[in-house]
C-alpha atoms as a PDB file:
ATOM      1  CA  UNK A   1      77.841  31.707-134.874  1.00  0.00           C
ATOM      2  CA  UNK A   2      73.970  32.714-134.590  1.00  0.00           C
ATOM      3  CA  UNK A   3      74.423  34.949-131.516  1.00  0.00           C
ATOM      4  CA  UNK A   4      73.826  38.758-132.304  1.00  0.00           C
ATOM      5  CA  UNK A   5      77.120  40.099-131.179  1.00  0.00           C
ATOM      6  CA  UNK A   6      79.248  37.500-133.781  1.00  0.00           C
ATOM      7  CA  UNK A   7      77.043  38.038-136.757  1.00  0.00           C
ATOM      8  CA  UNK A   8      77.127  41.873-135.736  1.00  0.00           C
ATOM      9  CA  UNK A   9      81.175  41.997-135.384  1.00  0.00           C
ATOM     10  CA  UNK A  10      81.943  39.434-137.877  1.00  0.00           C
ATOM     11  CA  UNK A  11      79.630  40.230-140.041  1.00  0.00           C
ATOM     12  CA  UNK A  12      77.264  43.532-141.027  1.00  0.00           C
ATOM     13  CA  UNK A  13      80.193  45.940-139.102  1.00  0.00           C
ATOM     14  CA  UNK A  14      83.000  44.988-141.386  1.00  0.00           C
ATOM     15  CA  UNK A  15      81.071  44.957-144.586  1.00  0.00           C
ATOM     16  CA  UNK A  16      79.342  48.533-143.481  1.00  0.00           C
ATOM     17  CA  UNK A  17      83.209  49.446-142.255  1.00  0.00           C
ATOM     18  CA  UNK A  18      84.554  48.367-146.042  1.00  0.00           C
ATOM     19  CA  UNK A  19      81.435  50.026-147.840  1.00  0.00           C
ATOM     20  CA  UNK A  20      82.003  53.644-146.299  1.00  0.00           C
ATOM     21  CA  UNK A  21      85.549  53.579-146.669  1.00  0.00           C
ATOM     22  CA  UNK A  22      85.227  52.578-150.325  1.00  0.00           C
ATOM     23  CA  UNK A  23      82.265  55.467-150.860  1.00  0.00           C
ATOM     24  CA  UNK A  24      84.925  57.740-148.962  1.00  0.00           C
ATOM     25  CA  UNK A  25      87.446  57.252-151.194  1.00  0.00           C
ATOM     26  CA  UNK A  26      85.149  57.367-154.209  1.00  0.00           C
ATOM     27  CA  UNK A  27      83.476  60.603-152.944  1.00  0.00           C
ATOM     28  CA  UNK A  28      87.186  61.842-152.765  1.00  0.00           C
ATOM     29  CA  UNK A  29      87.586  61.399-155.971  1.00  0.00           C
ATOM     30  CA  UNK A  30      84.710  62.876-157.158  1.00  0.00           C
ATOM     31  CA  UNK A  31      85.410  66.028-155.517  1.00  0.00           C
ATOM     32  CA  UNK A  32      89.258  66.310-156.596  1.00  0.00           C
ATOM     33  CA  UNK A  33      88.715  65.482-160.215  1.00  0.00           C
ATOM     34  CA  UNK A  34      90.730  62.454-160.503  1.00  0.00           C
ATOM     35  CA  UNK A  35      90.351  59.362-162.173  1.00  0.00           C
ATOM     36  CA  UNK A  36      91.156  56.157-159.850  1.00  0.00           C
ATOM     37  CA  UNK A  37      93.819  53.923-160.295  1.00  0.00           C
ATOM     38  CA  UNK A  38      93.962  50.949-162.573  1.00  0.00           C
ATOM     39  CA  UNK A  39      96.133  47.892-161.612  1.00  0.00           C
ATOM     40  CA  UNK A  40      96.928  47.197-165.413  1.00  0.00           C
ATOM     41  CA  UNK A  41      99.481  44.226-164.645  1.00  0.00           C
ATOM     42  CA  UNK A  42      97.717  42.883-161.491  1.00  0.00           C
ATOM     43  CA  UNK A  43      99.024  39.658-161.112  1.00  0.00           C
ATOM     44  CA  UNK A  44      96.959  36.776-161.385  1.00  0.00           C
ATOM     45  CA  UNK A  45      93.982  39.026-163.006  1.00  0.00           C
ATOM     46  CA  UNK A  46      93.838  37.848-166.437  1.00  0.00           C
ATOM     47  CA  UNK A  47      94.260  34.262-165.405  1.00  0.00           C
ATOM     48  CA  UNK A  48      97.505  33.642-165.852  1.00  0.00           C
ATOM     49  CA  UNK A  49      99.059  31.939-162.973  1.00  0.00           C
ATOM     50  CA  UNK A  50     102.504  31.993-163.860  1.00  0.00           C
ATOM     51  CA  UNK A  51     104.503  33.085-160.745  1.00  0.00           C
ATOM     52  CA  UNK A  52     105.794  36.457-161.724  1.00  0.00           C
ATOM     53  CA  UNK A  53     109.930  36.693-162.053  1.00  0.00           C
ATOM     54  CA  UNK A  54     110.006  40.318-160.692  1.00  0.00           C
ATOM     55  CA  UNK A  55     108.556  38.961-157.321  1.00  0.00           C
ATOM     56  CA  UNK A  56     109.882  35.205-157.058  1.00  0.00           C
ATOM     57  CA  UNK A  57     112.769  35.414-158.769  1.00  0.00           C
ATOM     58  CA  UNK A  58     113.901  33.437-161.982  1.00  0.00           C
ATOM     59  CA  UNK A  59     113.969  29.826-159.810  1.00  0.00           C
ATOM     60  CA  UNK A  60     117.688  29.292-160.970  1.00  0.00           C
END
């Protein structure tokens, strides 16, 4: 996992692939005006890891 094309492909591309799409979107932003979105009920965010009913059902 040392060799220079795995730690180039598996490594430094993605996270250089991730980081300008993520400045892209926030440059988009920017230039539109617009605020980005907020997952308020994200689940699993606050902690909580109560299976949520809307997505697994009521388990009856």
């Amino acid at each position: 996992m040392m060799a220079p094309d795995y730690t180039w492909w598996h490594g430094f591309y993605e996270c250089k692939k991730r980081f300008v799409s993520f400045t892209e979107g926030g440059n988009d932003l920017i230039k539109h005006n617009k605020k980005a979105y907020k997952a308020i009920d994200f689940p699993a965010a606050t902690g909580n890891t109560t299976r949520p009913a809307q997505v697994f059902g009521t388990g009856k």
